[in-house]
Protein backbone atom coordinates (compact mmCIF):
# COMPACT_ATOMS: atom_id res chain seq x y z
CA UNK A 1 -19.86 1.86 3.89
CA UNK A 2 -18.95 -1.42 4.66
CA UNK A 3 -21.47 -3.36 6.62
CA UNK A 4 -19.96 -6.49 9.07
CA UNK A 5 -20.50 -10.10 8.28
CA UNK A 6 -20.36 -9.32 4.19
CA UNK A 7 -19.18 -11.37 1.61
CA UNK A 8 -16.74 -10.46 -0.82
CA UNK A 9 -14.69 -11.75 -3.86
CA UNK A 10 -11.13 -11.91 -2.29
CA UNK A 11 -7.75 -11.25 -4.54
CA UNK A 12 -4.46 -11.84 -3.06
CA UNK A 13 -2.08 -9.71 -4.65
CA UNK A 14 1.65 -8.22 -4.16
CA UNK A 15 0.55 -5.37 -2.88
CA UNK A 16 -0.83 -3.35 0.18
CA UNK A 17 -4.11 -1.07 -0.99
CA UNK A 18 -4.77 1.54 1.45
CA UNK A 19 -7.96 3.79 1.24
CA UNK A 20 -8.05 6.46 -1.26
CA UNK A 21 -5.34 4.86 -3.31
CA UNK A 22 -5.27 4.65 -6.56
CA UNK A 23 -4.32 0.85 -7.77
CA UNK A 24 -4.40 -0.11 -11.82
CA UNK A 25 -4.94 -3.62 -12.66
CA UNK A 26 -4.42 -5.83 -15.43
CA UNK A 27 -6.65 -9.02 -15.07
CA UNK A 28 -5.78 -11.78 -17.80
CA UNK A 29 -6.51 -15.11 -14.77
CA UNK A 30 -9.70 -17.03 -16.22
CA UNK A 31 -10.87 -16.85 -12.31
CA UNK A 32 -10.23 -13.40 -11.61
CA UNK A 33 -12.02 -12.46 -14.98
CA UNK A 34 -15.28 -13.96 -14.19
CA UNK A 35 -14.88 -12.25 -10.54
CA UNK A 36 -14.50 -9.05 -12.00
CA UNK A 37 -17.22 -9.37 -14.23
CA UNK A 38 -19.87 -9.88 -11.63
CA UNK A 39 -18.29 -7.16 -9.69
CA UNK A 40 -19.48 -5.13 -12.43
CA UNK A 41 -22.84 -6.53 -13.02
CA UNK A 42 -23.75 -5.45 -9.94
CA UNK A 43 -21.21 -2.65 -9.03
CA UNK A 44 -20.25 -3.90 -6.17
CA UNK A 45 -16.32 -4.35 -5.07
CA UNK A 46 -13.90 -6.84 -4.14
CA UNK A 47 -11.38 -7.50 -1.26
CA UNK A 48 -7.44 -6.75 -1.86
CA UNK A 49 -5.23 -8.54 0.77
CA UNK A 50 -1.24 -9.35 0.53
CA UNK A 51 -0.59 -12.71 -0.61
CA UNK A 52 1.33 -14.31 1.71
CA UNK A 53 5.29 -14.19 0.67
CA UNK A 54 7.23 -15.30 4.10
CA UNK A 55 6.64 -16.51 7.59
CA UNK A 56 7.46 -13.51 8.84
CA UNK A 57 4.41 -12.26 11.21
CA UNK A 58 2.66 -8.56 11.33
CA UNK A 59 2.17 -6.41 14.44
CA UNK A 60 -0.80 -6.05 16.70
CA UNK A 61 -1.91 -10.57 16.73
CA UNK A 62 -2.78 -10.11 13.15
CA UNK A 63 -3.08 -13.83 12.12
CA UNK A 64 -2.29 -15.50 8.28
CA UNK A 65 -4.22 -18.00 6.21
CA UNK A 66 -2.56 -19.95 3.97
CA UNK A 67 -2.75 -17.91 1.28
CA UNK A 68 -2.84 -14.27 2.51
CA UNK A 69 -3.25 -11.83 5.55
CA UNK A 70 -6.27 -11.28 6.90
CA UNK A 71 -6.71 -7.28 6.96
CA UNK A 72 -7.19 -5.98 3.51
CA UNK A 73 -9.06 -3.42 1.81
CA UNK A 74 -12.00 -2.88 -0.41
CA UNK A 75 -11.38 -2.12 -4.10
CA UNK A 76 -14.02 -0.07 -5.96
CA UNK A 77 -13.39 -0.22 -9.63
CA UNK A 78 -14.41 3.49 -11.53
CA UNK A 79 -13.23 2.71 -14.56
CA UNK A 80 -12.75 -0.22 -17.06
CA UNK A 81 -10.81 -1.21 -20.61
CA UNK A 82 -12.36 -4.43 -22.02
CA UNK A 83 -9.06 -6.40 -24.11
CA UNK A 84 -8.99 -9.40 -26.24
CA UNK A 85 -9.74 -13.14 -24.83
CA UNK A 86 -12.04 -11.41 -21.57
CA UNK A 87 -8.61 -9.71 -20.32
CA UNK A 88 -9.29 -5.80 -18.46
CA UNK A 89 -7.73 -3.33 -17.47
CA UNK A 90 -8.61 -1.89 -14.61
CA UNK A 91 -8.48 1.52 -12.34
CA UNK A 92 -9.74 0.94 -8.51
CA UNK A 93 -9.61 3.25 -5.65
CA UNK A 94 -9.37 1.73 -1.81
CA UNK A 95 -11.91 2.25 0.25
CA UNK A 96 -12.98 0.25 3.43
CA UNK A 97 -10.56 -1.49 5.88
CA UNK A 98 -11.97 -4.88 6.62
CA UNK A 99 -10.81 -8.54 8.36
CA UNK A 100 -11.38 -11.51 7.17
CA UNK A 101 -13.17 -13.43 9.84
CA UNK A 102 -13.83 -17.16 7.14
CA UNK A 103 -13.01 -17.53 3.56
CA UNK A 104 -13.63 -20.51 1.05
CA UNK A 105 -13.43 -20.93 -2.91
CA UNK A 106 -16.36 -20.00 -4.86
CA UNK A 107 -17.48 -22.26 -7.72
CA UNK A 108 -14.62 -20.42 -9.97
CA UNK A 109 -11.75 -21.12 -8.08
CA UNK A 110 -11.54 -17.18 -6.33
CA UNK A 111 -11.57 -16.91 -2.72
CA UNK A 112 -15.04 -15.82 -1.25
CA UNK A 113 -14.55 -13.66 2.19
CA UNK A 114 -16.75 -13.27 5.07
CA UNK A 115 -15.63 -9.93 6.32
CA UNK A 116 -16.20 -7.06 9.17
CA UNK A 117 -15.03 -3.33 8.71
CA UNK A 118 -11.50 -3.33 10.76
CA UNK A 119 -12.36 -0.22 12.27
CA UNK A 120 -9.55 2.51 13.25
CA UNK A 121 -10.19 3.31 16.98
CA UNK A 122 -9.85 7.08 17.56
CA UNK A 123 -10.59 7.91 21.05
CA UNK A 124 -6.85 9.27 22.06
CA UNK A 125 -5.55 12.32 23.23
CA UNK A 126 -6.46 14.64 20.31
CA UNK A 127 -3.15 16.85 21.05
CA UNK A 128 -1.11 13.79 20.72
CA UNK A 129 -2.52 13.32 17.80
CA UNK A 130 -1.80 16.50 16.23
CA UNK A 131 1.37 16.45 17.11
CA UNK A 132 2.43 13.24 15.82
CA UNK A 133 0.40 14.42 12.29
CA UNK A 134 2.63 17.53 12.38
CA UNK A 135 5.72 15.67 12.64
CA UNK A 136 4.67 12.94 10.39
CA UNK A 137 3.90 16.16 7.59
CA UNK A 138 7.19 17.30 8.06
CA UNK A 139 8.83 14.34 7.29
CA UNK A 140 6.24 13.67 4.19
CA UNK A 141 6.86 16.83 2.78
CA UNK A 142 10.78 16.16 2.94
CA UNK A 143 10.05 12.54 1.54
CA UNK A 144 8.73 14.37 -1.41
CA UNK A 145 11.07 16.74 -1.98
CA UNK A 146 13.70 13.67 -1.96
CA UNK A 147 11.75 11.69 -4.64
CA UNK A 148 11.67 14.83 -6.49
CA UNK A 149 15.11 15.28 -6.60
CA UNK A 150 15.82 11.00 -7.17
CA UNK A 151 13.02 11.49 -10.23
CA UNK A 152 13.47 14.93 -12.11
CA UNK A 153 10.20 15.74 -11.28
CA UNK A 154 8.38 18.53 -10.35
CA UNK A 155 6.09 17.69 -7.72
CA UNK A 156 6.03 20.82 -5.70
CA UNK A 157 2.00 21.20 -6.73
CA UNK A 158 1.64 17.92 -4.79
CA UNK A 159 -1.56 18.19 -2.28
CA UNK A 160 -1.04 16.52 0.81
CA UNK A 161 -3.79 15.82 3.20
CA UNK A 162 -4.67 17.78 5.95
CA UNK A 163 -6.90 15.68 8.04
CA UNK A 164 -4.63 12.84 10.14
CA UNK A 165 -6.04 9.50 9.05
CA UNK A 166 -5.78 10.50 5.36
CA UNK A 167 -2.26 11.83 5.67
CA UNK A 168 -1.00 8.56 7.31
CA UNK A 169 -2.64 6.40 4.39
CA UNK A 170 -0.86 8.90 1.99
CA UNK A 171 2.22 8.27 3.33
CA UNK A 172 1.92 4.42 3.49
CA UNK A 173 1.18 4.86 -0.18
CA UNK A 174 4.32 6.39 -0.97
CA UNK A 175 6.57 4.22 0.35
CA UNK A 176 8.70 2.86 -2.54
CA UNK A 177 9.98 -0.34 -3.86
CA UNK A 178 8.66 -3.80 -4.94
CA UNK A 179 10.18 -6.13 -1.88
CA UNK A 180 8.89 -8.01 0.59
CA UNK A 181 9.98 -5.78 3.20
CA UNK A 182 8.34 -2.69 2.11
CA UNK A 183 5.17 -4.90 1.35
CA UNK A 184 5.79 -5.99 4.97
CA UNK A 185 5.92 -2.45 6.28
CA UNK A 186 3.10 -1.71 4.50
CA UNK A 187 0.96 -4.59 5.94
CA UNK A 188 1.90 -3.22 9.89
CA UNK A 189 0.70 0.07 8.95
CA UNK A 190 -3.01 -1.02 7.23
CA UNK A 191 -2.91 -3.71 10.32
CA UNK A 192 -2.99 -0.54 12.56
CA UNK A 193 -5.69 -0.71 15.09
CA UNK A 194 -5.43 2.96 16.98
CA UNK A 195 -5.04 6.39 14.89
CA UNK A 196 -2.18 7.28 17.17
CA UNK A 197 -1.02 3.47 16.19
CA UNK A 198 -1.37 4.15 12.71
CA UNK A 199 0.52 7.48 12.26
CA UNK A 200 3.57 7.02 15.14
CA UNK A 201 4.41 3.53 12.71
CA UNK A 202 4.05 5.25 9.98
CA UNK A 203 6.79 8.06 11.21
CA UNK A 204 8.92 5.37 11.95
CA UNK A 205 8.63 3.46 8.43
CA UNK A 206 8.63 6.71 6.03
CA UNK A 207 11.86 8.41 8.56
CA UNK A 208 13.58 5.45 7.73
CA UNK A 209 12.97 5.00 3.81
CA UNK A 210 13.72 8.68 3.59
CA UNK A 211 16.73 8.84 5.23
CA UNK A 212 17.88 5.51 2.89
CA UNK A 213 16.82 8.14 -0.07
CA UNK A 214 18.38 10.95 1.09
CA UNK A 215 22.11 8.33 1.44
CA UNK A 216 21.71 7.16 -2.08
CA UNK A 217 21.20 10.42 -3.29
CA UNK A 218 24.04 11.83 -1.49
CA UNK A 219 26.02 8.85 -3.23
CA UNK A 220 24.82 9.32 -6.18
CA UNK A 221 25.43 13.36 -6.76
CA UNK A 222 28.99 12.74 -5.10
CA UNK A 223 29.70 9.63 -7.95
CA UNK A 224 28.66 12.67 -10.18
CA UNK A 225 31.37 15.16 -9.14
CA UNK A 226 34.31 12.34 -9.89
CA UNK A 227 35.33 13.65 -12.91
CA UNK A 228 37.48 10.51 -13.99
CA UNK A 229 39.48 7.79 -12.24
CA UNK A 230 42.40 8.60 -10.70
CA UNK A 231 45.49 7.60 -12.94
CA UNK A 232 46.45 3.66 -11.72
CA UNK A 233 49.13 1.47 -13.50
CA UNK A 234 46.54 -1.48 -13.90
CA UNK A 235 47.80 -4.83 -14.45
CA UNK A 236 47.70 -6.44 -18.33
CA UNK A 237 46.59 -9.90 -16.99
């Protein structure tokens, strides 16, 4: 458990880690190899926040350094490939929300991050809350069935989450593609401060991406049915 005022090796990245997801790494930066190797001397774990991309700003007064958002989330690493010249490869697994309250360089040139746990504030009206996590299921379970049908794959086995918080950070995980604007979307969702916050944006965000699935393949499996163009007397020039 994350305990407030800690410090922690920060590393911007592309990317939005939510707890319990899964997040390889390949680290080949001469910084971010010495960070990782006194993460594991001493097993402890480091900070993953979105690198800044735009001046676009997230929900709920989150504020932005320089170099990256402020709400990230611990990464613990469980397991390890060592590579030629120092380089790594790396599995970690999210686990603690947290702010950044101050920050500075350490001696190798990685940000350093004074942090508190960003805690998720539960005390709503439990009903609500199970109903917006039984809506939000439905449309995760159609989500997946979509990216099924967009992949070839068979992911009817999937497990997905029963208990509310967990099924919300599951469903921030799966939202697809490498832009800025998923990244963005991403970013309100982990920025979340109420559970009933957290899961009624995250309806909103995975309704939309799925229905943007569900109209390319629609496009796609009618493009299939054309057989061949239609005869046209095209010019020679």
């Amino acid at each position: 458990m994350l305990e407030y005022n800690t410090n922690i090796p920060l590393f911007p990245l592309n990317v939005v880690l939510f707890p319990g997801m899964m997040l390889p790494l390949h680290i080949f930066e001469e910084r971010y190899k010495i960070m990782i190797r006194e993460c594991l001397a001493d097993g402890s774990p480091f900070g993953v926040v979105l690198a800044k991309q735009t001046e676009q700003q997230i929900e709920e007064g989150e504020t932005v350094s320089k170099e990256f958002y402020r709400i990230g989330t611990t990464a613990r690493i469980t397991a390890v490939e060592h590579l030629k010249d120092g380089r790594m490869n790396l599995i970690t697994v999210g686990q603690d929300r947290f702010v950044v309250k101050e920050f500075h360089p350490s001696l190798n040139n990685f940000f350093i991050g004074q942090v508190d746990p960003f805690q998720l504030h539960e005390g709503q009206d439990e009903k609500r809350v199970l109903q917006l996590t039984e809506a939000l299921r439905v449309i995760v379970e159609r989500y997946i069935g979509h990216l099924a049908d967009a992949s070839g794959e068979d992911l009817s086995g999937a497990t997905i989450p029963t208990e509310p918080k967990a099924l919300a950070f599951l469903a921030g995980t799966a939202i697809q593609g490498p832009t800025w604007a998923h990244q963005s979307d991403k970013q309100q969702l982990l920025s979340s401060t109420s559970l009933s916050s957290l899961i009624g944006k995250t309806i909103r965000v995975l309704d939309k991406e799925d229905k943007i699935l569900s109209y390319m393949l629609k496009a796609y499996q009618a493009h299939k049915q054309v057989d061949r163009l239609p005869f046209v007397d095209y010019s020679l020039n």
